[in-house]
C-alpha atoms as a PDB file:
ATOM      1  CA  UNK A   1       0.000   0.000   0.000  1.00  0.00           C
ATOM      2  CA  UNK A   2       1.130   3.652  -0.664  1.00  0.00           C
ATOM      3  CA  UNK A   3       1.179   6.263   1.499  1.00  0.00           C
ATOM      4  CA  UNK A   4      -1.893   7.733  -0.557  1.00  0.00           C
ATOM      5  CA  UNK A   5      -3.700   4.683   0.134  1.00  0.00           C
ATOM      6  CA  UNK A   6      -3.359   4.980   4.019  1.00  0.00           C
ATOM      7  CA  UNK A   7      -4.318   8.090   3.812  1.00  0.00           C
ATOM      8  CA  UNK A   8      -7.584   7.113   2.270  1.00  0.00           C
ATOM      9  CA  UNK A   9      -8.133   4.300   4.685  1.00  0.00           C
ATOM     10  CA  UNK A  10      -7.333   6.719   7.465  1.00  0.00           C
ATOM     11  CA  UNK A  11     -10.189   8.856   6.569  1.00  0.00           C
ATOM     12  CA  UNK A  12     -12.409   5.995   6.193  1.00  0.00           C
ATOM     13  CA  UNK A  13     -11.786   5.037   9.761  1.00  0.00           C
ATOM     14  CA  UNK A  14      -8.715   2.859   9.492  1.00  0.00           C
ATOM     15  CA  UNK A  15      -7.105   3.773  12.353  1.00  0.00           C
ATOM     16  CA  UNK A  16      -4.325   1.278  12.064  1.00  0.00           C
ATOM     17  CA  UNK A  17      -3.562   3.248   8.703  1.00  0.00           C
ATOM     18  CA  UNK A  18      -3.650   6.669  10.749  1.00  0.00           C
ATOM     19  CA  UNK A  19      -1.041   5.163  13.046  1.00  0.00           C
ATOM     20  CA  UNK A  20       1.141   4.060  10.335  1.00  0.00           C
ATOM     21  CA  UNK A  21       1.191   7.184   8.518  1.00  0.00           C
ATOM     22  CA  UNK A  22       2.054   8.604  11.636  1.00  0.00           C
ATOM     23  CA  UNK A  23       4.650   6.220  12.407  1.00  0.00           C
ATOM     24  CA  UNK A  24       6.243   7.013   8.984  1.00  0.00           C
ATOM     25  CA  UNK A  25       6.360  10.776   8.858  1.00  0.00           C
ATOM     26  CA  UNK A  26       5.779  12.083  12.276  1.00  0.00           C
ATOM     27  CA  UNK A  27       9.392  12.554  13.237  1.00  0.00           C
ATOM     28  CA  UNK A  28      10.605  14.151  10.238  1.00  0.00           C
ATOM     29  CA  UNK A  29       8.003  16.551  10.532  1.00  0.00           C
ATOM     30  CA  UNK A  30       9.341  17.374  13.936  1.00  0.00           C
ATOM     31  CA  UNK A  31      12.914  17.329  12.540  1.00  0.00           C
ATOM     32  CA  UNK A  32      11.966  19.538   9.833  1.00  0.00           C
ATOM     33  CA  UNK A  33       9.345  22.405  11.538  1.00  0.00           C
ATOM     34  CA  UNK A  34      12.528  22.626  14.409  1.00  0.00           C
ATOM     35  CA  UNK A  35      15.286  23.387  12.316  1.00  0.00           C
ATOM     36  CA  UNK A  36      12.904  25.917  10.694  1.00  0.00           C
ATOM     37  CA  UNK A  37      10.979  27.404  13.916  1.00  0.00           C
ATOM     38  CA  UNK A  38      14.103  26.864  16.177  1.00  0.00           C
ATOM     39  CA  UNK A  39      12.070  25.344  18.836  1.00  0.00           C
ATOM     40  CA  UNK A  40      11.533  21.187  19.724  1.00  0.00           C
ATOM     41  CA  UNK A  41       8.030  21.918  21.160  1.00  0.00           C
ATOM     42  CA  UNK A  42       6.459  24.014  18.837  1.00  0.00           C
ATOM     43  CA  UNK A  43       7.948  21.517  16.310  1.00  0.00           C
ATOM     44  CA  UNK A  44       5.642  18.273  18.127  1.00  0.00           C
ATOM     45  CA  UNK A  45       3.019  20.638  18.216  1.00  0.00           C
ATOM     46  CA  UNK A  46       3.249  21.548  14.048  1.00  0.00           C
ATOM     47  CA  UNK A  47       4.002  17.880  13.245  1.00  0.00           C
ATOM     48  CA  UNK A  48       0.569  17.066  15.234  1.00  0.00           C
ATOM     49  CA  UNK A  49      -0.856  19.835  13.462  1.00  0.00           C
ATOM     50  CA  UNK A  50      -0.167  18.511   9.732  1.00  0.00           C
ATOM     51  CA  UNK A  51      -1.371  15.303  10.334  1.00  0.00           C
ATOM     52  CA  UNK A  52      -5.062  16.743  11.395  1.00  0.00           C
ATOM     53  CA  UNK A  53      -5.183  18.965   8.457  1.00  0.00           C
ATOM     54  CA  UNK A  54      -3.918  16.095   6.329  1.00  0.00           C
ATOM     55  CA  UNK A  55      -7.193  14.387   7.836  1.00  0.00           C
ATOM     56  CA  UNK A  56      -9.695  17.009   6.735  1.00  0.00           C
ATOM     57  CA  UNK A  57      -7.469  18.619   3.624  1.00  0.00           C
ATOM     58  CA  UNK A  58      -8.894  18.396   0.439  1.00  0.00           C
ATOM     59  CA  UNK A  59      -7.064  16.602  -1.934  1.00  0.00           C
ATOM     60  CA  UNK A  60      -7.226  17.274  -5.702  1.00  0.00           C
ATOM     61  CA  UNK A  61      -5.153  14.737  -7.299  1.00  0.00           C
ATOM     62  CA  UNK A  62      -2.910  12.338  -5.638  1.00  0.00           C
ATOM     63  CA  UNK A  63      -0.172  11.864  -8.438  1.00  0.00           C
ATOM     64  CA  UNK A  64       2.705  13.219  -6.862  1.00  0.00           C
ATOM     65  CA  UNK A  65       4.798  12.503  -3.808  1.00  0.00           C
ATOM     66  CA  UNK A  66       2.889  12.190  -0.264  1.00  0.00           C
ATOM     67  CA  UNK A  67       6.255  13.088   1.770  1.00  0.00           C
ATOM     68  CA  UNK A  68       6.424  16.293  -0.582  1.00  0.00           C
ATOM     69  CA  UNK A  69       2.457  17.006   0.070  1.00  0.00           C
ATOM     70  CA  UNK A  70       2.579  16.002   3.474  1.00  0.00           C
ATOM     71  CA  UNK A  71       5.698  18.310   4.348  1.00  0.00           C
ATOM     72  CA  UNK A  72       4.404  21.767   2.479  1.00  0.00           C
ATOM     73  CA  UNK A  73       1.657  21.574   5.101  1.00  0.00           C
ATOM     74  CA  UNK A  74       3.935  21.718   7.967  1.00  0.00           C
ATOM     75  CA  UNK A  75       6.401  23.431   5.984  1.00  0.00           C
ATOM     76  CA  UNK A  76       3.526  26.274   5.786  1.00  0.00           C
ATOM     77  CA  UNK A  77       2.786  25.662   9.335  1.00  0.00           C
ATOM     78  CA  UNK A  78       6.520  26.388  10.238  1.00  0.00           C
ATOM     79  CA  UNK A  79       6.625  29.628   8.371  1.00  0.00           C
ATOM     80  CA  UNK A  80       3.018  31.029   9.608  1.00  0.00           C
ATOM     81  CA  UNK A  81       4.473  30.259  13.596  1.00  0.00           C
ATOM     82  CA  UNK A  82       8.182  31.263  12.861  1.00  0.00           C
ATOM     83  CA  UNK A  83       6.456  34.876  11.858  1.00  0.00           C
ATOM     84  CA  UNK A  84       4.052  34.710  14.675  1.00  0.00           C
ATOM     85  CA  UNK A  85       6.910  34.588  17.425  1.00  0.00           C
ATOM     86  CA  UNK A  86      10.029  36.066  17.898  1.00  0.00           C
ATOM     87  CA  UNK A  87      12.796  35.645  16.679  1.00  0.00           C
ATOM     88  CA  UNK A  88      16.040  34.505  17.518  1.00  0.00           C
ATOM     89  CA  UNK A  89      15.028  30.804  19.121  1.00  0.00           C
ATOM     90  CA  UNK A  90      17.335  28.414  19.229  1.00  0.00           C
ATOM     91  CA  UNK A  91      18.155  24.522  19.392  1.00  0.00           C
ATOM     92  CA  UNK A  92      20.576  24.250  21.538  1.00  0.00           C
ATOM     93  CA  UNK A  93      19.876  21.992  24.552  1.00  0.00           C
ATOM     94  CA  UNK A  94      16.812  20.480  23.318  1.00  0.00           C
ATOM     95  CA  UNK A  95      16.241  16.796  22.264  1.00  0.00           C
ATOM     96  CA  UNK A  96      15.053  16.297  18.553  1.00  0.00           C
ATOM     97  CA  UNK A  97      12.940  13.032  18.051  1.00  0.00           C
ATOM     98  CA  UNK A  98      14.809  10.858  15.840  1.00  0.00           C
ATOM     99  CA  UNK A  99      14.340   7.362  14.444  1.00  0.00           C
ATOM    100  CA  UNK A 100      17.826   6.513  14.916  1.00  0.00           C
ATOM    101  CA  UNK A 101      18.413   2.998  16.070  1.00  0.00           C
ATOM    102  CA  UNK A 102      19.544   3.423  19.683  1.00  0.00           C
ATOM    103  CA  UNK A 103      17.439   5.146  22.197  1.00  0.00           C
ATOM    104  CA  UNK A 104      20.847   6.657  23.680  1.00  0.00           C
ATOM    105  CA  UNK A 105      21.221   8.548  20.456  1.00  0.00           C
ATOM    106  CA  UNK A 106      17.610  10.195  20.391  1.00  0.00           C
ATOM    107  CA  UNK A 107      18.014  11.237  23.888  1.00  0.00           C
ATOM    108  CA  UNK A 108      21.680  12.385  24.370  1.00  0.00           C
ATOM    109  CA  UNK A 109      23.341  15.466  22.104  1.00  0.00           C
ATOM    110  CA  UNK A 110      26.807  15.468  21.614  1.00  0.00           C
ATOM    111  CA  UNK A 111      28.910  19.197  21.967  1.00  0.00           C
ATOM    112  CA  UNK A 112      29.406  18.040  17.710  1.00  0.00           C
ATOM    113  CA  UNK A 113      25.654  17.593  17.637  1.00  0.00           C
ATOM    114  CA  UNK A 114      24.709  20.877  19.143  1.00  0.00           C
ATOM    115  CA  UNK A 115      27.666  22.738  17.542  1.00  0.00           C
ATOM    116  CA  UNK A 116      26.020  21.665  14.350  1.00  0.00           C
ATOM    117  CA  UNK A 117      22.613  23.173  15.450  1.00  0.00           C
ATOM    118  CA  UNK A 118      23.931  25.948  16.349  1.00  0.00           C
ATOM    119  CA  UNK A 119      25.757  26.738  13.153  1.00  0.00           C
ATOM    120  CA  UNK A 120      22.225  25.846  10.667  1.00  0.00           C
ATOM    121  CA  UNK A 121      20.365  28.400  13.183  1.00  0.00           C
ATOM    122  CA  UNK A 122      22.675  30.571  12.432  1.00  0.00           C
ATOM    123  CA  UNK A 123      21.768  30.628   8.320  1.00  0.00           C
ATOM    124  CA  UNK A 124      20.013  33.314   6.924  1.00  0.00           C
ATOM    125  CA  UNK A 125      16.240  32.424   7.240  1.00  0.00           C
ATOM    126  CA  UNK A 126      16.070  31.349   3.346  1.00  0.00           C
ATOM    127  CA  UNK A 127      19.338  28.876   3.484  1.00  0.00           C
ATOM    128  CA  UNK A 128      17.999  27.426   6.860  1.00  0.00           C
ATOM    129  CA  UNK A 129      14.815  27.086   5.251  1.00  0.00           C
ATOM    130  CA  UNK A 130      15.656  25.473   2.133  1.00  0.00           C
ATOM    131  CA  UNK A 131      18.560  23.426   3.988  1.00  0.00           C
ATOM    132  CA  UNK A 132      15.890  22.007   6.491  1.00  0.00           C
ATOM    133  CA  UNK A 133      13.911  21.123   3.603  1.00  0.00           C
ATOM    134  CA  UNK A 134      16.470  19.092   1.908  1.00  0.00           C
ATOM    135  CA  UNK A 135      19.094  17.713   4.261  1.00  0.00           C
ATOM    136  CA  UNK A 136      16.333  17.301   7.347  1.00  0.00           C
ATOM    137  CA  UNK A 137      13.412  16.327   5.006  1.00  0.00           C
ATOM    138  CA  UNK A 138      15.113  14.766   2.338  1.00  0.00           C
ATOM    139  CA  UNK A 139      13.235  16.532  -0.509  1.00  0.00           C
ATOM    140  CA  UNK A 140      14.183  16.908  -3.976  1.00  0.00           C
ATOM    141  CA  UNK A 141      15.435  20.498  -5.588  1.00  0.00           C
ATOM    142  CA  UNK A 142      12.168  20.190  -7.315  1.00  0.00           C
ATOM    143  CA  UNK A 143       9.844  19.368  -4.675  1.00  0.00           C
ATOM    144  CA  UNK A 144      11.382  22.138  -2.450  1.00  0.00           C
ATOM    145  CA  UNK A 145      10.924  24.763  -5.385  1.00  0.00           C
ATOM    146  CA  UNK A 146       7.485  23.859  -5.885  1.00  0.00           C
ATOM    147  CA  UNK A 147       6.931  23.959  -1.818  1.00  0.00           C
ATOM    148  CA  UNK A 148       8.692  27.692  -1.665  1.00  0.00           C
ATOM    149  CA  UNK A 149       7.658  28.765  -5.192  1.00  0.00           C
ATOM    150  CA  UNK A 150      11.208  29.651  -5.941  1.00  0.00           C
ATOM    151  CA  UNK A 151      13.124  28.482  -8.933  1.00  0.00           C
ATOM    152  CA  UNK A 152      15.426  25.201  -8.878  1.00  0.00           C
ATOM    153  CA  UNK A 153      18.553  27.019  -9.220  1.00  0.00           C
ATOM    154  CA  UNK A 154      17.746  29.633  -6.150  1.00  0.00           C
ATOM    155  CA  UNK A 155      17.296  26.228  -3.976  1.00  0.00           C
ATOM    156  CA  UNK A 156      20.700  25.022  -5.375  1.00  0.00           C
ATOM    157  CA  UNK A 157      22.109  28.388  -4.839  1.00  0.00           C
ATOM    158  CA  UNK A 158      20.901  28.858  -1.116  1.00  0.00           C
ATOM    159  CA  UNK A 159      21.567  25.318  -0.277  1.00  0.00           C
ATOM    160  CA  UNK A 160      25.222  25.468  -1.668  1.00  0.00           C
ATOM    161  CA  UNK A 161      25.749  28.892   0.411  1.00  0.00           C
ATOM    162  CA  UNK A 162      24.513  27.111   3.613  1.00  0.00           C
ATOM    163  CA  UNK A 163      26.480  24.124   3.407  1.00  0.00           C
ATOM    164  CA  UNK A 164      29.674  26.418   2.839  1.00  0.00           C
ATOM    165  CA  UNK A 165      28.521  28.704   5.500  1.00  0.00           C
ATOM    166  CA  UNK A 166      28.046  25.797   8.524  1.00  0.00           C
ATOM    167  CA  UNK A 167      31.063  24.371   7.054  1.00  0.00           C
ATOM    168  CA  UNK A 168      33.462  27.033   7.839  1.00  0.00           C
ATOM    169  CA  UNK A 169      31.386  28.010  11.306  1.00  0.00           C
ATOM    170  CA  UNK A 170      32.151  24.115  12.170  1.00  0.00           C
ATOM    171  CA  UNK A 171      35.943  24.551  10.954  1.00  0.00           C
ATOM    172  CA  UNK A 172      36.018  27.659  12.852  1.00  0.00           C
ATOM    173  CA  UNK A 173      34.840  26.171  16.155  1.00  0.00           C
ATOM    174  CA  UNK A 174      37.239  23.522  15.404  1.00  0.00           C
ATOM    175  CA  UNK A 175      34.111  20.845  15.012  1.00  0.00           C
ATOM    176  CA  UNK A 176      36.051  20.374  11.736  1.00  0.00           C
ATOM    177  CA  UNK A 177      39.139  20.443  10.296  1.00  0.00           C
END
């Protein structure tokens, strides 16, 4: 079954395909909305969000990737809170949910680990947004330039200019040499 077809069982009343859309997506959504908001629990609270609008969204077509339409709506989320509050949150100290193998790693950040945050909240709001998109998300050049409405080569751009930017933060911290 595709995701598209849980998704249609789920609003059926499938509730075992509600949980394993959930399973499948939930933490990158979380992942995602807190590299982009800066915070872990507004991020739970977006992620949660998504999935009930998923539930009552209409849905024209379903050709295309579910990830892709699944992450625009927190993606949209992320940007509606991230003007809504202040600025300047950050990551550091708080626990991401991951679904890394070890339940050690999900619930213990290295000083590398929260160097790292630090230096992706530290992007201009457009890299960080575009990076969290593709490195956090795992979404295609296209799928992240339909979800922003920018062109392909602007998500290249921004995406090369963050990776060189954390880059030489990390080398400059000594995180890498």
């Amino acid at each position: 079954m595709t995701d598209w077809d849980y998704l249609n069982a789920a609003r059926n009343g499938d509730e075992g395909a509600w949980r394993m859309l959930f399973r499948r997506h939930y933490a990158m959504l979380v992942r995602m909305t807190a590299t982009i908001t800066g915070s872990a629990d507004t991020a739970h609270d977006l992620a949660q969000e998504s999935f009930v609008r998923l539930l009552h969204s209409p849905i024209r077509h379903q050709e295309g990737s579910f990830k892709a339409f699944l992450s625009r709506i927190a993606y949209n989320l992320a940007l509606k809170e991230k003007r809504r509050t202040a600025p300047g949150l950050r990551l550091e100290g708080q626990e991401l949910e991951s679904d890394g193998p070890s339940p050690l790693e999900e619930s213990i950040w290295s000083e590398t680990e929260r160097a790292i945050a630090r230096a992706i909240q530290s992007l201009p709001v457009e890299q960080r947004d575009v990076f969290a998109l593709r490195f956090v998300a795992g979404h295609t050049y296209e799928e992240i330039a339909d979800m922003t409405g920018i062109p392909v080569g602007t998500v290249k751009s921004r995406l090369f200019y963050a990776v060189r930017t954390c880059r030489d933060e990390l080398k400059r911290q000594g995180v890498f040499t």
